[in-house]
N, C-alpha and C. Protein backbone atom coordinates (compact mmCIF):
# COMPACT_ATOMS: atom_id res chain seq x y z
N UNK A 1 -173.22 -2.24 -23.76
CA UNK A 1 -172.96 -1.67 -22.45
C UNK A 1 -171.58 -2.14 -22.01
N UNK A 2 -170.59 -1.29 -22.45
CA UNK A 2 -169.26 -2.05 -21.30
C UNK A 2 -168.92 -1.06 -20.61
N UNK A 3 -169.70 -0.27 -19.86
CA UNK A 3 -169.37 0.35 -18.38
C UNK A 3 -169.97 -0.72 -17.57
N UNK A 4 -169.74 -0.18 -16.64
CA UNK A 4 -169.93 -0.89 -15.36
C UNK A 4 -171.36 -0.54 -14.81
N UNK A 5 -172.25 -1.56 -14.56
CA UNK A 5 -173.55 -1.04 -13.68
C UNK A 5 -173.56 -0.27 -12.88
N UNK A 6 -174.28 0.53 -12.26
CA UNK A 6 -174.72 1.44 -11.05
C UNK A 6 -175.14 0.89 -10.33
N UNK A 7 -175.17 -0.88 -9.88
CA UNK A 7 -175.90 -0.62 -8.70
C UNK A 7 -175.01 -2.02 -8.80
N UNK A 8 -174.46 -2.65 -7.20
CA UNK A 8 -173.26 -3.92 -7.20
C UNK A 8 -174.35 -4.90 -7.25
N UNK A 9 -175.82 -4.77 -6.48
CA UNK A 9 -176.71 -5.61 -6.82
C UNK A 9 -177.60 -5.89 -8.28
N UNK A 10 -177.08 -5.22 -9.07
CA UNK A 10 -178.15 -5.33 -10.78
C UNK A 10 -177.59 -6.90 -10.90
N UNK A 11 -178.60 -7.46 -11.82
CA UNK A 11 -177.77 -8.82 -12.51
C UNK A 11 -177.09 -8.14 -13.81
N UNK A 12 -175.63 -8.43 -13.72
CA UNK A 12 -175.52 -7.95 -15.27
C UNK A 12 -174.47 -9.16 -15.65
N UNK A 13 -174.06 -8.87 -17.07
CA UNK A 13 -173.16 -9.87 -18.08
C UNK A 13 -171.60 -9.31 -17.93
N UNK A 14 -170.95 -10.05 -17.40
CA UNK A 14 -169.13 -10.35 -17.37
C UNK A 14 -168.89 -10.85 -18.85
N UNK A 15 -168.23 -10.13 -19.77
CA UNK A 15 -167.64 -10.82 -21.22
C UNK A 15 -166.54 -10.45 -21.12
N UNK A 16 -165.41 -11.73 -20.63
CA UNK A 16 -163.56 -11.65 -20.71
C UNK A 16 -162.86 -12.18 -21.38
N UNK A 17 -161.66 -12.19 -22.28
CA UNK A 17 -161.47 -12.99 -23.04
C UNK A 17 -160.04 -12.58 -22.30
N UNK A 18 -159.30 -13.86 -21.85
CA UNK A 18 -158.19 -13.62 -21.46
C UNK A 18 -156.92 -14.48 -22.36
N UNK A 19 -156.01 -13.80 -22.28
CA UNK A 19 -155.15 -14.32 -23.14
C UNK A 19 -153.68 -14.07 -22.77
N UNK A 20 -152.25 -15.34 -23.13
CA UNK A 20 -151.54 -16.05 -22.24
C UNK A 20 -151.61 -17.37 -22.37
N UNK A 21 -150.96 -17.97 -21.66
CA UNK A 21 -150.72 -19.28 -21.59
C UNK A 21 -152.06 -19.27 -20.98
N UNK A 22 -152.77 -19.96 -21.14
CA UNK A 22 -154.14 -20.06 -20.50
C UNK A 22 -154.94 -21.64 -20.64
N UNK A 23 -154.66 -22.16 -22.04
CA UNK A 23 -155.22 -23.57 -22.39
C UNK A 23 -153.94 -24.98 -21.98
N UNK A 24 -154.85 -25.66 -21.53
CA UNK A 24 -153.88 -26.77 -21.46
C UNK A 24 -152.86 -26.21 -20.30
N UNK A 25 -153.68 -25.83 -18.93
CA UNK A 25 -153.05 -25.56 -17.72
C UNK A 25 -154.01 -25.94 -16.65
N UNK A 26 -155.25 -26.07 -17.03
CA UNK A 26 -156.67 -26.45 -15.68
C UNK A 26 -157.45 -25.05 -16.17
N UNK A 27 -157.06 -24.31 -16.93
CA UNK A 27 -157.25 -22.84 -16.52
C UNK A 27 -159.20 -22.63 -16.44
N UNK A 28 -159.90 -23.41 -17.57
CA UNK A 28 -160.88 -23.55 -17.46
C UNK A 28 -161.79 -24.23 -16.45
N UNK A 29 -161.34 -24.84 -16.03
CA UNK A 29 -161.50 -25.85 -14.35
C UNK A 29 -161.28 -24.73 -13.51
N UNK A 30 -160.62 -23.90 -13.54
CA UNK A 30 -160.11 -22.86 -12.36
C UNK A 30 -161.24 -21.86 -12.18
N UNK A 31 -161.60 -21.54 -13.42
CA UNK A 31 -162.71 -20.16 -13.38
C UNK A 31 -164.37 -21.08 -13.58
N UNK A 32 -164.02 -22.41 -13.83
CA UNK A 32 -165.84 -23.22 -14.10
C UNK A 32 -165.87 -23.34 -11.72
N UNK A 33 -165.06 -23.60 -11.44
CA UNK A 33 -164.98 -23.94 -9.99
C UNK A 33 -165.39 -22.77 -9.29
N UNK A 34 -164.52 -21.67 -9.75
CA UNK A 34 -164.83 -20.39 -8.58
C UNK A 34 -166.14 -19.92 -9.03
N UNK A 35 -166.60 -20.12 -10.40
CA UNK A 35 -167.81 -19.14 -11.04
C UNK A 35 -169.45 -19.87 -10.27
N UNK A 36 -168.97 -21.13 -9.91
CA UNK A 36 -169.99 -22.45 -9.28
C UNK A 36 -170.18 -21.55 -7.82
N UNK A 37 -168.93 -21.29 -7.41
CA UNK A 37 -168.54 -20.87 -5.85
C UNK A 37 -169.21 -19.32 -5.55
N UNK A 38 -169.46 -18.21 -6.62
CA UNK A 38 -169.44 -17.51 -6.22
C UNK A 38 -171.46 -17.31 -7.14
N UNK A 39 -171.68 -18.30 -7.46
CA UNK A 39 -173.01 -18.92 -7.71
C UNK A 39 -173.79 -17.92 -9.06
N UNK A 40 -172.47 -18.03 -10.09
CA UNK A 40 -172.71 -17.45 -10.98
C UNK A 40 -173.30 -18.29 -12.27
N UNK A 41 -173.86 -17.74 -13.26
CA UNK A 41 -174.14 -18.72 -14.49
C UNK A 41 -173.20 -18.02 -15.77
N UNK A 42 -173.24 -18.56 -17.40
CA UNK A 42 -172.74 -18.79 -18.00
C UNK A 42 -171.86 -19.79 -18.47
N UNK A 43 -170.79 -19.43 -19.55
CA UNK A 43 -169.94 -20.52 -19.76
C UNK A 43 -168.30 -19.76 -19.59
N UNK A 44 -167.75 -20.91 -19.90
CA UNK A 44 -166.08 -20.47 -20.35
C UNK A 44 -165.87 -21.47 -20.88
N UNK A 45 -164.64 -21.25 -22.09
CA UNK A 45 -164.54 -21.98 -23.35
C UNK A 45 -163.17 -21.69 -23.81
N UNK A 46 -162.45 -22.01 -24.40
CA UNK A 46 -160.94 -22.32 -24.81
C UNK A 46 -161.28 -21.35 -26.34
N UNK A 47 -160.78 -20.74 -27.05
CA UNK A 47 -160.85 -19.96 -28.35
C UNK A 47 -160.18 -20.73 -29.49
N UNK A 48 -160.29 -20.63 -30.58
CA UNK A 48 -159.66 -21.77 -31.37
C UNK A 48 -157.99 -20.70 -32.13
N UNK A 49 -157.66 -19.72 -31.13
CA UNK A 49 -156.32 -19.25 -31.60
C UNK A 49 -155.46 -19.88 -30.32
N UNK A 50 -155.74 -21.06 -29.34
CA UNK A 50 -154.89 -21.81 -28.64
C UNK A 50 -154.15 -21.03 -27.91
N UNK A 51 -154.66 -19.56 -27.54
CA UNK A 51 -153.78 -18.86 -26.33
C UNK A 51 -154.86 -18.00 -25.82
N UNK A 52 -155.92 -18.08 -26.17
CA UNK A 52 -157.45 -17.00 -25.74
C UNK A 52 -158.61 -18.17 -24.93
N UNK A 53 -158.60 -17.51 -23.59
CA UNK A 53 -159.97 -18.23 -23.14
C UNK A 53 -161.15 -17.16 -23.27
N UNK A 54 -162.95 -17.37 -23.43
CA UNK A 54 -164.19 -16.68 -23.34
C UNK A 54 -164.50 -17.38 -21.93
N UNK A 55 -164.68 -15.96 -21.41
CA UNK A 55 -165.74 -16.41 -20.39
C UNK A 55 -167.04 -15.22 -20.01
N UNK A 56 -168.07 -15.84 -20.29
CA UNK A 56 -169.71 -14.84 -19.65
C UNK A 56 -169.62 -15.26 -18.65
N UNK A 57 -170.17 -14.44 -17.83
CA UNK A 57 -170.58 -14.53 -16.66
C UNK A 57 -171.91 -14.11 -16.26
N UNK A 58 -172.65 -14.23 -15.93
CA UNK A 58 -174.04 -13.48 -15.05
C UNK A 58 -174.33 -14.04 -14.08
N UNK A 59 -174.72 -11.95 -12.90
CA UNK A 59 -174.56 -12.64 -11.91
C UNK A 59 -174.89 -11.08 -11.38
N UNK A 60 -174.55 -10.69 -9.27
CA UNK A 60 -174.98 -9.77 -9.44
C UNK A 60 -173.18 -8.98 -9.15
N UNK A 61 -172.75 -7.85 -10.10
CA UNK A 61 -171.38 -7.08 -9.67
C UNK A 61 -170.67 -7.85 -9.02
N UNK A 62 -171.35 -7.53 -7.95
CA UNK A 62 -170.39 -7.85 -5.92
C UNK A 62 -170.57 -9.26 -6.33
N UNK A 63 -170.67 -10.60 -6.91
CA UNK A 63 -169.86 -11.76 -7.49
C UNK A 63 -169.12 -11.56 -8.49
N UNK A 64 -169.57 -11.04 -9.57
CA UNK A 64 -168.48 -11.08 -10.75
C UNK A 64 -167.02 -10.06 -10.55
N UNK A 65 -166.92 -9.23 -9.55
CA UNK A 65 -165.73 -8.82 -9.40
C UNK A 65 -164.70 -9.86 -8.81
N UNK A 66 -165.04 -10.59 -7.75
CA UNK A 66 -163.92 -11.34 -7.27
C UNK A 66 -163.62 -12.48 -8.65
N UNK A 67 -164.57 -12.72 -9.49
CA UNK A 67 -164.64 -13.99 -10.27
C UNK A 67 -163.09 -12.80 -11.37
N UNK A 68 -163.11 -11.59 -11.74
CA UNK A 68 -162.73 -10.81 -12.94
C UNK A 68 -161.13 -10.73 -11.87
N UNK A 69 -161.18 -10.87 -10.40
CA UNK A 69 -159.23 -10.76 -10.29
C UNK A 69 -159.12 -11.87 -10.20
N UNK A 70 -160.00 -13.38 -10.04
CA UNK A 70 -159.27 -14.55 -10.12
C UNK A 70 -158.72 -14.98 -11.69
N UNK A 71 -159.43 -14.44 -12.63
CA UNK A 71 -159.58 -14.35 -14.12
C UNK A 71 -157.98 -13.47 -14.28
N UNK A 72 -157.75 -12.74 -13.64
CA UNK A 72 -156.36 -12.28 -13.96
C UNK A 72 -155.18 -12.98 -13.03
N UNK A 73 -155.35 -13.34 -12.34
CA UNK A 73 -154.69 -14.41 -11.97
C UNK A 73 -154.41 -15.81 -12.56
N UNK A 74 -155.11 -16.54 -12.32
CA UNK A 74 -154.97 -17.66 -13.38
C UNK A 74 -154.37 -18.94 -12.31
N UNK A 75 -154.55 -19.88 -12.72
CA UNK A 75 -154.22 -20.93 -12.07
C UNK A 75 -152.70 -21.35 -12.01
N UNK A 76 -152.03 -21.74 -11.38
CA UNK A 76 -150.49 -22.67 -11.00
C UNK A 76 -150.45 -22.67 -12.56
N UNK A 77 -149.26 -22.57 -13.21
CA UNK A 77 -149.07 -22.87 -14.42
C UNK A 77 -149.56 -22.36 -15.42
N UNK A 78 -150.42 -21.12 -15.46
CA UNK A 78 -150.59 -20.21 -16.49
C UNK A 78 -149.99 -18.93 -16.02
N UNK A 79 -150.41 -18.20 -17.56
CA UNK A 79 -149.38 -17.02 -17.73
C UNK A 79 -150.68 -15.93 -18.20
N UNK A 80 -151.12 -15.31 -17.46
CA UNK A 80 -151.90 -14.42 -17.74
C UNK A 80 -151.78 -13.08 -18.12
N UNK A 81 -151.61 -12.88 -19.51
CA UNK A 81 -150.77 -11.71 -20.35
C UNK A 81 -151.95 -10.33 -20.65
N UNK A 82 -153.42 -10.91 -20.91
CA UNK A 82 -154.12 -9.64 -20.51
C UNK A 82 -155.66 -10.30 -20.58
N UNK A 83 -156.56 -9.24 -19.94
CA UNK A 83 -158.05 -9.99 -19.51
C UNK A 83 -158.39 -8.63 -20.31
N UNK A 84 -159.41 -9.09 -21.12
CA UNK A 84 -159.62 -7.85 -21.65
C UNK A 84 -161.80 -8.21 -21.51
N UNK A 85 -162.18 -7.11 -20.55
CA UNK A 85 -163.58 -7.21 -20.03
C UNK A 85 -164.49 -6.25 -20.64
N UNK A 86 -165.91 -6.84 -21.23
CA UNK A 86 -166.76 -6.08 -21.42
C UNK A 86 -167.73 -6.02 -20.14
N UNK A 87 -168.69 -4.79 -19.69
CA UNK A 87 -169.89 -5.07 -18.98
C UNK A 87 -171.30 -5.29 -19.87
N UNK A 88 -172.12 -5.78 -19.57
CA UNK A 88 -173.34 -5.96 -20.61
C UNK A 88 -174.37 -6.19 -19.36
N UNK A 89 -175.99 -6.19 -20.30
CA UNK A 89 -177.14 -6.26 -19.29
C UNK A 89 -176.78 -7.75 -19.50
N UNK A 90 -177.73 -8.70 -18.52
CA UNK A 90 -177.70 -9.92 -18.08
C UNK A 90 -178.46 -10.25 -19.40
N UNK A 91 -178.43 -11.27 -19.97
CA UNK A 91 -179.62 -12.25 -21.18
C UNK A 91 -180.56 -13.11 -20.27
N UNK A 92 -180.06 -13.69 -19.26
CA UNK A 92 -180.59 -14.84 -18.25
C UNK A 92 -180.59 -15.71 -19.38
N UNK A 93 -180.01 -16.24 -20.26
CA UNK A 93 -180.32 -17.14 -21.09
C UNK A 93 -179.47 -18.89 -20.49
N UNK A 94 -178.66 -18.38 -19.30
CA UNK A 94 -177.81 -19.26 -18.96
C UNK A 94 -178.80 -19.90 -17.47
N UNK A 95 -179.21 -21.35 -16.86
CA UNK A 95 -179.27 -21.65 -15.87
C UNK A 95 -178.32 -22.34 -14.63
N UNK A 96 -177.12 -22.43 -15.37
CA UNK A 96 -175.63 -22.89 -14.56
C UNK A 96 -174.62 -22.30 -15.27
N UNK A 97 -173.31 -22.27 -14.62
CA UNK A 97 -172.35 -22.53 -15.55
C UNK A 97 -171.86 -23.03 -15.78
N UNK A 98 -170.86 -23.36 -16.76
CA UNK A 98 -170.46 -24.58 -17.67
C UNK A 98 -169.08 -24.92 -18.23
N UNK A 99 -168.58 -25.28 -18.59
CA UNK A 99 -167.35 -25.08 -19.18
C UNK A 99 -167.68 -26.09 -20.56
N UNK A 100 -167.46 -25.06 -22.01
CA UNK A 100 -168.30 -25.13 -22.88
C UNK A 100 -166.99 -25.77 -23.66
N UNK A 101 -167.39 -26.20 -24.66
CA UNK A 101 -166.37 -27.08 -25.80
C UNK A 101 -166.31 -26.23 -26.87
């Protein structure tokens, strides 16, 4: 599923992989903070090509949109070159989120 749900209340799955200066800036601290804030679960995780962050999300739309323009933004000191987003149904397999190793 990477359209977008029909309804802003469904729970569904945020899959972004953004890429840019992104590691070794807070950048994962930036999106584990707002994703806490906007009382979402999943993880986000650094990619092992050292310029790609993963981040899931689940949650309902009307949270994961503000979480998908802070995700293109990026924190003081990164360079956010492109967010590239899937939509998916929710797994619920996540009970917080995390910032994963």
């Amino acid at each position: 599923m990477s359209e977008r749900p029909e309804s802003p209340t469904a729970t569904v799955a945020l899959h972004a992989i953004v890429r840019g200066r992104v590691q070794g800036v807070n950048f994962r601290n930036f999106v584990y903070r707002r994703a806490i804030s906007l009382g979402l679960t999943g993880y986000v995780r650094n990619l092992p090509d050292m310029r790609s962050v993963e981040v899931v999300a689940e949650g309902q739309e009307e949270s994961l949109e503000p979480l998908l323009a802070h995700l293109r933004e990026g924190p003081r000191g990164a360079q956010v070159d492109s967010v590239e987003v899937q939509w998916r149904q929710a797994s619920g397999q996540y009970s917080q989120f995390r910032v994963a190793l």
